[in-house]
Protein backbone atom coordinates (compact mmCIF):
# COMPACT_ATOMS: atom_id res chain seq x y z
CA UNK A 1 31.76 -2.93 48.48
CA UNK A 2 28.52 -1.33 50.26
CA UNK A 3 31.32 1.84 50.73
CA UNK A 4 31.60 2.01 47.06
CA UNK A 5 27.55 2.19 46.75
CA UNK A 6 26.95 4.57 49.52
CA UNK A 7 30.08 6.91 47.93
CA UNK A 8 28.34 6.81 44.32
CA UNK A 9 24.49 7.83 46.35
CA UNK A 10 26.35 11.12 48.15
CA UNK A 11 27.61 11.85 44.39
CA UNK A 12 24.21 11.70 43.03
CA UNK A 13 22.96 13.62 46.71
CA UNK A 14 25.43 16.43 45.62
CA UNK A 15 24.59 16.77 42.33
CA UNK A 16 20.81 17.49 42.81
CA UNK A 17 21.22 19.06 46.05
CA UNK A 18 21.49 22.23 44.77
CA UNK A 19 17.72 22.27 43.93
CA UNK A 20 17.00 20.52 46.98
CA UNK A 21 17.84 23.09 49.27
CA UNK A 22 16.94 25.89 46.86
CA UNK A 23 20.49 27.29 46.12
CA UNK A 24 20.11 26.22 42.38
CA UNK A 25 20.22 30.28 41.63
CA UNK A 26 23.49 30.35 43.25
CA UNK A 27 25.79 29.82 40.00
CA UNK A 28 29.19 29.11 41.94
CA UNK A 29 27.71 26.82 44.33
CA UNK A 30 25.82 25.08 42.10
CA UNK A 31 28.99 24.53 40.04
CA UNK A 32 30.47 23.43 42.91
CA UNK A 33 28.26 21.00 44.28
CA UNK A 34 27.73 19.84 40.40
CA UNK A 35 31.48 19.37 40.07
CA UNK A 36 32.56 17.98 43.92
CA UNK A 37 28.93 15.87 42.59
CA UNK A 38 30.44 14.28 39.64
CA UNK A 39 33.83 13.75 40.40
CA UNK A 40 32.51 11.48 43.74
CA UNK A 41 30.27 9.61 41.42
CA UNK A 42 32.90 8.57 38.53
CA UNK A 43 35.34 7.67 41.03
CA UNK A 44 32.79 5.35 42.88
CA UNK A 45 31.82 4.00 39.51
CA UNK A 46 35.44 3.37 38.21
CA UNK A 47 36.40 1.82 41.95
CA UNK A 48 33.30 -0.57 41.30
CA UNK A 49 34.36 -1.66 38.05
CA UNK A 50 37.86 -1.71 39.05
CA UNK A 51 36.52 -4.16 42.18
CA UNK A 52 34.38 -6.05 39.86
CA UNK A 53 37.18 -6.83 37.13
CA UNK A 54 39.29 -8.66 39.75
CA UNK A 55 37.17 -10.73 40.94
């Protein structure tokens, strides 16, 4: 379960690392880390409901 947390955090970490590390003016990365971002977080989020519905 504590995977499914720490997967959902590096989404987040992704999505505002752009402006973290100051590549935010960087439009392809940006998208990139935006998209990769997202697509960790929703899948954490489903797997926790998903985890949460069977039990």
């Amino acid at each position: 379960m504590w995977q499914l947390w720490l997967s959902g955090l590096i989404g987040i970490w992704f999505i505002i690392s752009p402006w973290v590390y100051g590549f935010g003016s960087s439009t392809g990365a940006t998208l990139n880390s935006i998209i990769l971002g997202a697509i960790v977080l929703i899948l954490a989020v489903w797997l926790l409901v998903q985890k949460k519905n069977k039990s």
